[in-house]
PDB file of N, CA and C in Angstrom:
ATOM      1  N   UNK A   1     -14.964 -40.072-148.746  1.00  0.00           N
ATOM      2  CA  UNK A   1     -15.357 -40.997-147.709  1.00  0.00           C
ATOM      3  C   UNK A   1     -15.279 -40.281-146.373  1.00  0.00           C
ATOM      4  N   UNK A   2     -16.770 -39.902-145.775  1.00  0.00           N
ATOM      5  CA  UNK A   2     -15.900 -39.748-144.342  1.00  0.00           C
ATOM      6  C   UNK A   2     -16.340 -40.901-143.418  1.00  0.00           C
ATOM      7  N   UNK A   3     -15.302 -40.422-142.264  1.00  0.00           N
ATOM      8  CA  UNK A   3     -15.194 -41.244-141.005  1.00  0.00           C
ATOM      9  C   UNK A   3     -15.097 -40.707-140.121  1.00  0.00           C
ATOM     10  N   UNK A   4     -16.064 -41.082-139.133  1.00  0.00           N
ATOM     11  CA  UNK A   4     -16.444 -40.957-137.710  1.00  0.00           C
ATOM     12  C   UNK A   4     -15.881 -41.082-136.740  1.00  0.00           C
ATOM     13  N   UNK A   5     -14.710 -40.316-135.672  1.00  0.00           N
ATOM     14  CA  UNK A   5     -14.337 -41.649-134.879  1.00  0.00           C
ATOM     15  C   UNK A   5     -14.588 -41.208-133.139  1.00  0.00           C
ATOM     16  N   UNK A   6     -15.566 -41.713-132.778  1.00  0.00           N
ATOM     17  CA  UNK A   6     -16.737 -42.254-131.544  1.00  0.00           C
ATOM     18  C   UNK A   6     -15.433 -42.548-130.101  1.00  0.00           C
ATOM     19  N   UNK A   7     -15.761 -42.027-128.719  1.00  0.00           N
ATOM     20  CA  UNK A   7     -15.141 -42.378-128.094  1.00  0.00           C
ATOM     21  C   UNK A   7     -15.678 -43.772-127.346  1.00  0.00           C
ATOM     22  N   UNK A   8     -15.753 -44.705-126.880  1.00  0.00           N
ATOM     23  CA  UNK A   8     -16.505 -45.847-126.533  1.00  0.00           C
ATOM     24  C   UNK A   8     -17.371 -45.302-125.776  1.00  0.00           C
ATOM     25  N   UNK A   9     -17.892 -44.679-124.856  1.00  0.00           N
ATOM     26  CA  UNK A   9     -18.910 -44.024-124.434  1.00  0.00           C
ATOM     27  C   UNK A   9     -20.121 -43.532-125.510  1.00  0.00           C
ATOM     28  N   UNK A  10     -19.685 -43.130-125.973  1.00  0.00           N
ATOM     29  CA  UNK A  10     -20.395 -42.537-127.383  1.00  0.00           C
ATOM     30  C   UNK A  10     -21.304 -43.608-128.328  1.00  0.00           C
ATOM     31  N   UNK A  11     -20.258 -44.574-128.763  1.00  0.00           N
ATOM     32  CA  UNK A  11     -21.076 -45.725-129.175  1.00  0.00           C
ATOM     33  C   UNK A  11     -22.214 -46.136-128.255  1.00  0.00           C
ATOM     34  N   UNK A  12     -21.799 -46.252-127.053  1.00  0.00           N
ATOM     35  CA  UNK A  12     -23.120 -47.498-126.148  1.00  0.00           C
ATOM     36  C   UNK A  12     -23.902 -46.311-126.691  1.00  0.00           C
ATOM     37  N   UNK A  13     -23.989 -45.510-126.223  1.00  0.00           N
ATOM     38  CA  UNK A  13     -24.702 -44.264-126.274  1.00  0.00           C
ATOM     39  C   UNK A  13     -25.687 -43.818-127.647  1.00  0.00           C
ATOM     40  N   UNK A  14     -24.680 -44.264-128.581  1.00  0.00           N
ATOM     41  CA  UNK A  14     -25.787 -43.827-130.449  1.00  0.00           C
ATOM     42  C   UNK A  14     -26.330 -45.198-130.063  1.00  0.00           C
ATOM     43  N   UNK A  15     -25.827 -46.539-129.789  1.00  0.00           N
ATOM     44  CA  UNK A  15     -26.568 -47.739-129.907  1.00  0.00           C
ATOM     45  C   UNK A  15     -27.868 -47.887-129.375  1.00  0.00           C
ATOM     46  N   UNK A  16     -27.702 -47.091-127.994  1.00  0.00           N
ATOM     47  CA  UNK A  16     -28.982 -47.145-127.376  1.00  0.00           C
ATOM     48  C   UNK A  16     -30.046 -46.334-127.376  1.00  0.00           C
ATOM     49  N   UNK A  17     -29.692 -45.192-127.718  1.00  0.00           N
ATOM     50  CA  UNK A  17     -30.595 -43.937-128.026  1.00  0.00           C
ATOM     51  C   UNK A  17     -30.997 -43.735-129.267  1.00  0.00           C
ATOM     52  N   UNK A  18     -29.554 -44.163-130.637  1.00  0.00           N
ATOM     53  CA  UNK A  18     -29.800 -43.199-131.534  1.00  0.00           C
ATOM     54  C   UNK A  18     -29.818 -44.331-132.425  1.00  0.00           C
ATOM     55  N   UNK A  19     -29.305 -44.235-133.882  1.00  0.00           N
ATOM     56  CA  UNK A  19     -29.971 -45.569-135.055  1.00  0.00           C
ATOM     57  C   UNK A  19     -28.441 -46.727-135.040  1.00  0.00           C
ATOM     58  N   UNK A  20     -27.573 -46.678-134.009  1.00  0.00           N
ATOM     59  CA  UNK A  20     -26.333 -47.218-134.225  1.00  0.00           C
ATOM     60  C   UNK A  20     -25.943 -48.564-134.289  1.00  0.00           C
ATOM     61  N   UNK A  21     -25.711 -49.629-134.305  1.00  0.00           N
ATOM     62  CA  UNK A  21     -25.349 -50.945-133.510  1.00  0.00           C
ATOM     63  C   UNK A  21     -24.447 -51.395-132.940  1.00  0.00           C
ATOM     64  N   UNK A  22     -25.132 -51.938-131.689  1.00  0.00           N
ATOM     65  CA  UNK A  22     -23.708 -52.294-131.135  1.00  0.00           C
ATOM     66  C   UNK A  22     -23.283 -53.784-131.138  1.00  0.00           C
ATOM     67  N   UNK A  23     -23.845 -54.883-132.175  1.00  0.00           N
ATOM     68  CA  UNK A  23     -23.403 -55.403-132.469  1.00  0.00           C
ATOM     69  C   UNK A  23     -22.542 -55.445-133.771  1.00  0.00           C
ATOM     70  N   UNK A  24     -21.075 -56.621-133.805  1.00  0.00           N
ATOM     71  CA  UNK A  24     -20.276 -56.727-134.807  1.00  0.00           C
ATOM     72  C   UNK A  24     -21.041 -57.190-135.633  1.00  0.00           C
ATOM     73  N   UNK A  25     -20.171 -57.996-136.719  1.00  0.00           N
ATOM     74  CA  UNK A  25     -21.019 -58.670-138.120  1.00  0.00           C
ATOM     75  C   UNK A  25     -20.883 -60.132-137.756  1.00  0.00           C
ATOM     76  N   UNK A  26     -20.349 -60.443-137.100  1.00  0.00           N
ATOM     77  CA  UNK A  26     -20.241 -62.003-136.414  1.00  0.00           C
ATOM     78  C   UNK A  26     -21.576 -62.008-135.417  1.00  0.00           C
ATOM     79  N   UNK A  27     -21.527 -60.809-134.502  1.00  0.00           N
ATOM     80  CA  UNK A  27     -22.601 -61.493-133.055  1.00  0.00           C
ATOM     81  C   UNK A  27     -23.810 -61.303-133.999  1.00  0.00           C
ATOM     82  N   UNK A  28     -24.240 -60.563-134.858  1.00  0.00           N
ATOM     83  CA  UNK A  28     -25.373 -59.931-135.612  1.00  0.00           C
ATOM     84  C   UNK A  28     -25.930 -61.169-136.326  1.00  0.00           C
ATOM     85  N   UNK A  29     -24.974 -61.921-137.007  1.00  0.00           N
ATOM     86  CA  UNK A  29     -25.201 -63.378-137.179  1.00  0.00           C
ATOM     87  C   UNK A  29     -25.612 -64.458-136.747  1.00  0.00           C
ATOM     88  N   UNK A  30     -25.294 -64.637-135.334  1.00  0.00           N
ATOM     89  CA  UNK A  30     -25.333 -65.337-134.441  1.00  0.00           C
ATOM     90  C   UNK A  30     -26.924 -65.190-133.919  1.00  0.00           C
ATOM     91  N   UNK A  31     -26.787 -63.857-133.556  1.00  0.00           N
ATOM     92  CA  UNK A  31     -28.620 -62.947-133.218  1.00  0.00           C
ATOM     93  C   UNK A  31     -29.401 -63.959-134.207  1.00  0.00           C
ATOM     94  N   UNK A  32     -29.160 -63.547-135.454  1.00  0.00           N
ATOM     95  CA  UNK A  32     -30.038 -63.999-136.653  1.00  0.00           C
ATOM     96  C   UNK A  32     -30.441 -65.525-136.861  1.00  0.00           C
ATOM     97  N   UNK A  33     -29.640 -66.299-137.255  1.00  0.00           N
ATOM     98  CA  UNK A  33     -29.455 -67.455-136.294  1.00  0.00           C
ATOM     99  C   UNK A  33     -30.206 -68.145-135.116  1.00  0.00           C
ATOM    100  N   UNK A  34     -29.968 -67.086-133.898  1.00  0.00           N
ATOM    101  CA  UNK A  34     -30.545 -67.903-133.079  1.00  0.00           C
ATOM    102  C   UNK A  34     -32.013 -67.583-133.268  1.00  0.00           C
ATOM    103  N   UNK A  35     -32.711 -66.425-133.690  1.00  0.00           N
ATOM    104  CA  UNK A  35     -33.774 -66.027-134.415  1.00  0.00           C
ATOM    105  C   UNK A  35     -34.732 -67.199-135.371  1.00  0.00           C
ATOM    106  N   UNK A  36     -33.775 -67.595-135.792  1.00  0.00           N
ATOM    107  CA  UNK A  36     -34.306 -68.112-137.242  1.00  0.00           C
ATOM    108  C   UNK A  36     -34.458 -69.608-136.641  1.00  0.00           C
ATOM    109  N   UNK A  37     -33.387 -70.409-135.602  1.00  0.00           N
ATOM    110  CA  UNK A  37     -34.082 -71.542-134.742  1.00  0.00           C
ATOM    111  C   UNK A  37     -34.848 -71.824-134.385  1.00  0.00           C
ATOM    112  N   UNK A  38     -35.310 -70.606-133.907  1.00  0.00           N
ATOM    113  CA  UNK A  38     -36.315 -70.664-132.612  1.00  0.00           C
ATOM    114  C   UNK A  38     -37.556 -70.363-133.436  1.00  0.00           C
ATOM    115  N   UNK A  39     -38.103 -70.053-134.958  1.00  0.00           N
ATOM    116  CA  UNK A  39     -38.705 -70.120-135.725  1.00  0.00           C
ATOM    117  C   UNK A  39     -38.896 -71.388-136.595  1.00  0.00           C
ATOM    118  N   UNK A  40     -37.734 -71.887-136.637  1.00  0.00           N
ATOM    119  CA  UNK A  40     -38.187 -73.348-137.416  1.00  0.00           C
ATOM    120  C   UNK A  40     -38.554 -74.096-136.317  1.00  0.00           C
ATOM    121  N   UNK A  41     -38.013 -74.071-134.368  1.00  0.00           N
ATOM    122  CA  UNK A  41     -38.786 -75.216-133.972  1.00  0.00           C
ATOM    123  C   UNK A  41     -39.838 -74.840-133.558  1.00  0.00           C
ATOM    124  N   UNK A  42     -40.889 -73.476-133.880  1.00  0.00           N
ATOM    125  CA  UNK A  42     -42.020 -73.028-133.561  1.00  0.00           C
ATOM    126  C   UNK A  42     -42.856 -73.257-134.960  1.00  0.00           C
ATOM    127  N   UNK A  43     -42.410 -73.736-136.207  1.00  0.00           N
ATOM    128  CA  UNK A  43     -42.847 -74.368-137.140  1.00  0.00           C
ATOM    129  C   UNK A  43     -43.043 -75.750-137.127  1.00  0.00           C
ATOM    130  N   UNK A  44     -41.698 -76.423-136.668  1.00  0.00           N
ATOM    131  CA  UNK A  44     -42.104 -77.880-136.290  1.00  0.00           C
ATOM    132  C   UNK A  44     -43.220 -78.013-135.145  1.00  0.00           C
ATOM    133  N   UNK A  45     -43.143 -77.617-134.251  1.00  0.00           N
ATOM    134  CA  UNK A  45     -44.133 -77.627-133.025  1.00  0.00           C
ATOM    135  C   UNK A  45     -45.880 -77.788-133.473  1.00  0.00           C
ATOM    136  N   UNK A  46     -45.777 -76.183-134.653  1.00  0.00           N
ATOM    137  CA  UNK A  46     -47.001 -76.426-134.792  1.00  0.00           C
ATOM    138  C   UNK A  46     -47.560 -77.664-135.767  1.00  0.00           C
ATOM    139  N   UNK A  47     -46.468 -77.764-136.814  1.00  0.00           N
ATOM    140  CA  UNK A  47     -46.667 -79.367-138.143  1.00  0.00           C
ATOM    141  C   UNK A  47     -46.751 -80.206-137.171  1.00  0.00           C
ATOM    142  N   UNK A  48     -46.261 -80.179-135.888  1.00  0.00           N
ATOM    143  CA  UNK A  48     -46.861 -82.020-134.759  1.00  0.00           C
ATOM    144  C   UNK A  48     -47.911 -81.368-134.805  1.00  0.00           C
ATOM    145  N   UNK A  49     -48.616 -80.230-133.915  1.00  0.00           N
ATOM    146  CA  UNK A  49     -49.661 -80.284-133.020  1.00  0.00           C
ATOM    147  C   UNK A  49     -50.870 -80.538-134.218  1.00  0.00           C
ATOM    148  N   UNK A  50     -50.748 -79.913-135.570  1.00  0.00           N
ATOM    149  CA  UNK A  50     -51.399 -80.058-136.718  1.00  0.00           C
ATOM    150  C   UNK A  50     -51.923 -81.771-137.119  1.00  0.00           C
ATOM    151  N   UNK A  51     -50.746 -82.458-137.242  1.00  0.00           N
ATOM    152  CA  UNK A  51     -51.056 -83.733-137.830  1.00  0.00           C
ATOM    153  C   UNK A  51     -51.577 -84.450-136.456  1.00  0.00           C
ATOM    154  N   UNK A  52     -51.421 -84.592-134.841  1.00  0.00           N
ATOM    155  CA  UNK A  52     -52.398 -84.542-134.145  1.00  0.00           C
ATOM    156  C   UNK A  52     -53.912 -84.466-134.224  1.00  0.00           C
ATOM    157  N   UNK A  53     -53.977 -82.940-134.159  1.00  0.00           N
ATOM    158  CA  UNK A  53     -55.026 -82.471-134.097  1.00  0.00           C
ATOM    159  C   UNK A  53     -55.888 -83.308-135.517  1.00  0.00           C
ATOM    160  N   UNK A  54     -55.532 -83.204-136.727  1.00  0.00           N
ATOM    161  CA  UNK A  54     -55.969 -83.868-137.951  1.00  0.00           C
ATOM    162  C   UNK A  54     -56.092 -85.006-137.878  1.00  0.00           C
ATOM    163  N   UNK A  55     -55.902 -86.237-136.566  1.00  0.00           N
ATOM    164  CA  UNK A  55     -55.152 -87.337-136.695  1.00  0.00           C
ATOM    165  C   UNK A  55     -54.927 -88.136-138.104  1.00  0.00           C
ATOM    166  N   UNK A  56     -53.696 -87.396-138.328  1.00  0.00           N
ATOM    167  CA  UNK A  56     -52.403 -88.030-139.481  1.00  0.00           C
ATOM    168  C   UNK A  56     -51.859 -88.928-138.864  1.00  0.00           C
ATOM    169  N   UNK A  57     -52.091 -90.273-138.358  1.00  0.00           N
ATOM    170  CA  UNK A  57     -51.299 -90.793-137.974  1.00  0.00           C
ATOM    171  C   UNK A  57     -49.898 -91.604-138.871  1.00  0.00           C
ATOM    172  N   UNK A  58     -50.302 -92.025-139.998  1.00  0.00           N
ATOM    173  CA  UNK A  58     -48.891 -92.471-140.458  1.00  0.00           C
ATOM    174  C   UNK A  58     -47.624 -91.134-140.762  1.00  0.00           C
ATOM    175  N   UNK A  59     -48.441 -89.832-140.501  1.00  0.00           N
ATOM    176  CA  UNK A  59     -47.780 -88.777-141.107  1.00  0.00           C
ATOM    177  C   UNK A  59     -46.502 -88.644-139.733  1.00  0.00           C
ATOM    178  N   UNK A  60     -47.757 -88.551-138.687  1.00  0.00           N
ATOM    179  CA  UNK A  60     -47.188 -88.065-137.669  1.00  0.00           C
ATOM    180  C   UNK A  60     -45.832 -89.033-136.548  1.00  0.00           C
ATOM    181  N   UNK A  61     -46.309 -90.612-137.811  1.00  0.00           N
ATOM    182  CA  UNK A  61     -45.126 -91.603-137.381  1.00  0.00           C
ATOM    183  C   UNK A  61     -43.962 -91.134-138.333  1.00  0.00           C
ATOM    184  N   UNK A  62     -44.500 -90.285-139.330  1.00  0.00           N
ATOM    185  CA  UNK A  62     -42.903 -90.253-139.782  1.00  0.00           C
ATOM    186  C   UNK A  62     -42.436 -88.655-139.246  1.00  0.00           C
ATOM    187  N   UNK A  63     -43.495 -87.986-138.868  1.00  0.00           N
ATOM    188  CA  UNK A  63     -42.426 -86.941-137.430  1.00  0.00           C
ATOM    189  C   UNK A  63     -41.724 -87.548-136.784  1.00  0.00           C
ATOM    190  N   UNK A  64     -42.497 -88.512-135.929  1.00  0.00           N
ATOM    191  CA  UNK A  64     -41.658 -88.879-134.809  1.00  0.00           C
ATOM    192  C   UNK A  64     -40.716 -89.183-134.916  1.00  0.00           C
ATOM    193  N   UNK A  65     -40.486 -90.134-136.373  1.00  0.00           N
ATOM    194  CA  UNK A  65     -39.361 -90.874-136.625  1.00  0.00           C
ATOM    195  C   UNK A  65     -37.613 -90.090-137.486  1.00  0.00           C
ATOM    196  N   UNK A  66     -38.327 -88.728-137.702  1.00  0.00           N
ATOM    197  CA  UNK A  66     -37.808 -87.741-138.249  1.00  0.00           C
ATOM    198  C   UNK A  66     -37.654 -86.719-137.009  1.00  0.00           C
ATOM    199  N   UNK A  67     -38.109 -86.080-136.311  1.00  0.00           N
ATOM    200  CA  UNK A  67     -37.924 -85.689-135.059  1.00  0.00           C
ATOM    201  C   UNK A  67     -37.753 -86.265-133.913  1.00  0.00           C
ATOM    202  N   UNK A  68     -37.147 -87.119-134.031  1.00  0.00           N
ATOM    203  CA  UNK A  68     -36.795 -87.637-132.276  1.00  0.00           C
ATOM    204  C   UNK A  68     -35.891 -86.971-131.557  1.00  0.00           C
ATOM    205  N   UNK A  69     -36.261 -86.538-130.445  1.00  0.00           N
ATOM    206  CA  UNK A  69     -35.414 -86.018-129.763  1.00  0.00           C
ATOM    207  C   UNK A  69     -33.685 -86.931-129.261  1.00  0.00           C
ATOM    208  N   UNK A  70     -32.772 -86.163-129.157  1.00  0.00           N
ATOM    209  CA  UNK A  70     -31.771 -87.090-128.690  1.00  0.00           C
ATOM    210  C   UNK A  70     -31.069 -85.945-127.229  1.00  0.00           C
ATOM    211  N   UNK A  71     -30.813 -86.981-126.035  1.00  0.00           N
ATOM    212  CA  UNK A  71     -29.839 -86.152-125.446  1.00  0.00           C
ATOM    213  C   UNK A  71     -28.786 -86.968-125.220  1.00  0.00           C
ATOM    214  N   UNK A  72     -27.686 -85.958-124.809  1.00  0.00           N
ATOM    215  CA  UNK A  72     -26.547 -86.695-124.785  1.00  0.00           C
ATOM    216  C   UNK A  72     -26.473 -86.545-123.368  1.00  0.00           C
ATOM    217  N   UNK A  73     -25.646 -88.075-123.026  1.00  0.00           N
ATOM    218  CA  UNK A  73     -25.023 -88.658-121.784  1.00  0.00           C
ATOM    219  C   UNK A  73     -24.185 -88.750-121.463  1.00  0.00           C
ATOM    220  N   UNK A  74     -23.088 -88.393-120.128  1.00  0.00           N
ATOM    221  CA  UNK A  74     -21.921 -88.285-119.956  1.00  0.00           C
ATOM    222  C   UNK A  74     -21.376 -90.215-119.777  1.00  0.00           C
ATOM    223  N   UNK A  75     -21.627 -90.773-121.134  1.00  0.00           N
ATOM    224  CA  UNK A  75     -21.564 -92.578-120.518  1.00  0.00           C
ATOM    225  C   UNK A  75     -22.298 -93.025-121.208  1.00  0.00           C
ATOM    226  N   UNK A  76     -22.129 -94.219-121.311  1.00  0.00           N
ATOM    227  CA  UNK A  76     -23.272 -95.366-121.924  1.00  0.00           C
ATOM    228  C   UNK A  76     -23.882 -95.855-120.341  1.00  0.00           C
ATOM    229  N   UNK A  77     -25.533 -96.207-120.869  1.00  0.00           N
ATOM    230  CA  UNK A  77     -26.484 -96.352-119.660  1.00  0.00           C
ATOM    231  C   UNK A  77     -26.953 -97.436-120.251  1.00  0.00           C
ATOM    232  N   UNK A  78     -26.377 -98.902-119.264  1.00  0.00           N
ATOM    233  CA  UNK A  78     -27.145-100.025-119.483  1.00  0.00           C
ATOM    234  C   UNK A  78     -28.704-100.296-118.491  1.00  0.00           C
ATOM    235  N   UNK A  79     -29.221-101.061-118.663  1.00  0.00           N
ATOM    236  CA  UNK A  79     -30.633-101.452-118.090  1.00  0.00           C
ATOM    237  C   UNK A  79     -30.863-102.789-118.074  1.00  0.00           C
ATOM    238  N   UNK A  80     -31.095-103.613-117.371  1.00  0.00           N
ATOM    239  CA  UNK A  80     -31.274-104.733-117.304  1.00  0.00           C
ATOM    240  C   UNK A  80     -32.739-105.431-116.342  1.00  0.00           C
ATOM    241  N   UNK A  81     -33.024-106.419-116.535  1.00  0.00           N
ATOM    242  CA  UNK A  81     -34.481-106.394-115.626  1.00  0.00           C
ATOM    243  C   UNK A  81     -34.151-107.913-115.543  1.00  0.00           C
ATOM    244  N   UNK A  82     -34.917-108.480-114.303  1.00  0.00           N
ATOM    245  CA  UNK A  82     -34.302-110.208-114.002  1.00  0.00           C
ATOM    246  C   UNK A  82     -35.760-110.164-112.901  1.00  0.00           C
ATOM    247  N   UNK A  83     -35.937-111.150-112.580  1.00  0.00           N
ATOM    248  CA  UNK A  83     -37.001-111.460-111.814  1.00  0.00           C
ATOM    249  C   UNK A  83     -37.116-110.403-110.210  1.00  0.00           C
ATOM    250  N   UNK A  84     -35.778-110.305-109.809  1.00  0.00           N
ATOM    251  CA  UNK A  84     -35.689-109.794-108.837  1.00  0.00           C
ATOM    252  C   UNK A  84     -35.438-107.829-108.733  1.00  0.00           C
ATOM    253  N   UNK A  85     -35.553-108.075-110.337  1.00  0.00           N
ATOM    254  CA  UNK A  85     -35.598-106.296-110.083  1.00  0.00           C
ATOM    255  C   UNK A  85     -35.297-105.577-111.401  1.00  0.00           C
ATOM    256  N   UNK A  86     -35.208-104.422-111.519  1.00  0.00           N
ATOM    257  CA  UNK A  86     -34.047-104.160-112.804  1.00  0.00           C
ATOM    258  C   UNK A  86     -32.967-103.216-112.407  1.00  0.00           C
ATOM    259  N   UNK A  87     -32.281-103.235-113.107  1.00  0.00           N
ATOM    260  CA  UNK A  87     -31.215-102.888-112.331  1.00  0.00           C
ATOM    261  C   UNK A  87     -30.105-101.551-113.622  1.00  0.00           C
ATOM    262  N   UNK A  88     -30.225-100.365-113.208  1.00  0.00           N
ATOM    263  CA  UNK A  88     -29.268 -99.456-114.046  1.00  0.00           C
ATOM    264  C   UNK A  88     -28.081 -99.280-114.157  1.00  0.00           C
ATOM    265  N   UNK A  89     -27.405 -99.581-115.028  1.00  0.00           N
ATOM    266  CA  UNK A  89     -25.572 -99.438-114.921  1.00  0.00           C
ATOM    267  C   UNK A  89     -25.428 -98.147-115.692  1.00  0.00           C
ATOM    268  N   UNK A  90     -23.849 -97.480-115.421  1.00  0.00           N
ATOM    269  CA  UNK A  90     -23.604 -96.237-116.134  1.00  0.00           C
ATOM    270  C   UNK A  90     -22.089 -96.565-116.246  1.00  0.00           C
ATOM    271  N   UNK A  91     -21.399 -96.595-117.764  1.00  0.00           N
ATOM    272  CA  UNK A  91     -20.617 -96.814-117.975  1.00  0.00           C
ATOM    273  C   UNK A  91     -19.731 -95.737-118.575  1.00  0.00           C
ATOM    274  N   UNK A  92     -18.647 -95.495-118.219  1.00  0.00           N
ATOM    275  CA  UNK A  92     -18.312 -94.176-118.954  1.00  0.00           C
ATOM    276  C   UNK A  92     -17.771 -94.689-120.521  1.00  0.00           C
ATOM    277  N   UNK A  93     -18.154 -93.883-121.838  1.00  0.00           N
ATOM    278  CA  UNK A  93     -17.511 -94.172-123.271  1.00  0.00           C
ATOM    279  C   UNK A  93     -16.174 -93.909-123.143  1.00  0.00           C
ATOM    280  N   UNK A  94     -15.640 -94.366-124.854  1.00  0.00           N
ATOM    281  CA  UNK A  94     -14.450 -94.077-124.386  1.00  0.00           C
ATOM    282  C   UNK A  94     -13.710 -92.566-124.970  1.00  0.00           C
ATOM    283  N   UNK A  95     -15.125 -91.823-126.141  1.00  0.00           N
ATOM    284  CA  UNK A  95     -14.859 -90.197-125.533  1.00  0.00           C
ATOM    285  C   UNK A  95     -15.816 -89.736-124.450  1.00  0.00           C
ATOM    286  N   UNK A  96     -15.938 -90.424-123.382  1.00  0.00           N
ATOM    287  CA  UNK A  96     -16.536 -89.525-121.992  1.00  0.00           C
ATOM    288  C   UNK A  96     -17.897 -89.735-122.453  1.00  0.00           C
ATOM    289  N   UNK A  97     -18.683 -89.509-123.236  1.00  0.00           N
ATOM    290  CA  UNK A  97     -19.890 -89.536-123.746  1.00  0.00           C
ATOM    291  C   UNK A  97     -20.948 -90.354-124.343  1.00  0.00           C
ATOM    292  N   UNK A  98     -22.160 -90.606-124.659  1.00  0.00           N
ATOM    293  CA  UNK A  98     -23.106 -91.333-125.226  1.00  0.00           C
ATOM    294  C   UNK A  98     -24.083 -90.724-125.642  1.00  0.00           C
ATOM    295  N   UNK A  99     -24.397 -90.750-126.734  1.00  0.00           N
ATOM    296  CA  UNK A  99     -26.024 -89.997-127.241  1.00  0.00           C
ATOM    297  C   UNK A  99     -26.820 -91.585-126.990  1.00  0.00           C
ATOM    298  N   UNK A 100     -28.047 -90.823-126.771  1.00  0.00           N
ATOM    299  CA  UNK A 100     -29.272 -91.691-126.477  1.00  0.00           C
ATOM    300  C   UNK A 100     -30.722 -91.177-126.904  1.00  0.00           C
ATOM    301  N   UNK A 101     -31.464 -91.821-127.705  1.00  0.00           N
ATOM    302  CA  UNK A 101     -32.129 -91.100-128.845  1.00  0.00           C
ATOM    303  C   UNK A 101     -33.434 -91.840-128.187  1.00  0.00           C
ATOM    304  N   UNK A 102     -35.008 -90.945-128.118  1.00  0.00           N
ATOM    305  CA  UNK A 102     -35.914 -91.080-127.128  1.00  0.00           C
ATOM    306  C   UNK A 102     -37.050 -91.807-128.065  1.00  0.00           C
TER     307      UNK A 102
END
């Protein structure tokens, strides 16, 4: 078995020039990962713009209803409407938070 042993200079150095990595086996994962996200929602993107374009509409009601976006809120957000106006309340939960689904 041999072994190499690199002064930290050396590493940045094979990483950037030569065939080395300078990522661990955790961040390399993470890379991959965030890789592989950003590929399934560039797959979903195009299955909407598809059943659109095709107009699928019962298809594309069960995207919507399968992809809905959600963000989260620091609170529950009431809404109310009365003759004279409507009117927004913001309530804080009682972990700090609220999801609210679009």
């Amino acid at each position: 078995m041999d072994k190499t042993v690199m002064r930290t200079e050396g590493v940045v150095v094979d990483a950037l020039l030569g065939q080395g990595n300078a990522l661990d086996e955790y961040s390399q994962g993470l890379q991959l990962n965030a890789v592989r996200e950003r590929a399934l929602d560039n797959d979903r993107e195009t299955l909407g713009q598809k059943l659109v374009t095709d107009n699928e509409n019962a298809k594309a009601k069960i995207y919507k209803d399968i992809f809905t976006p959600s963000v989260a809120l620091p609170g529950k957000i009431s809404v109310s409407a009365s003759d004279t106006g409507v009117t927004v309340a913001s309530h804080a939960g009682a972990d700090g938070s609220h999801a609210v689904s679009g």
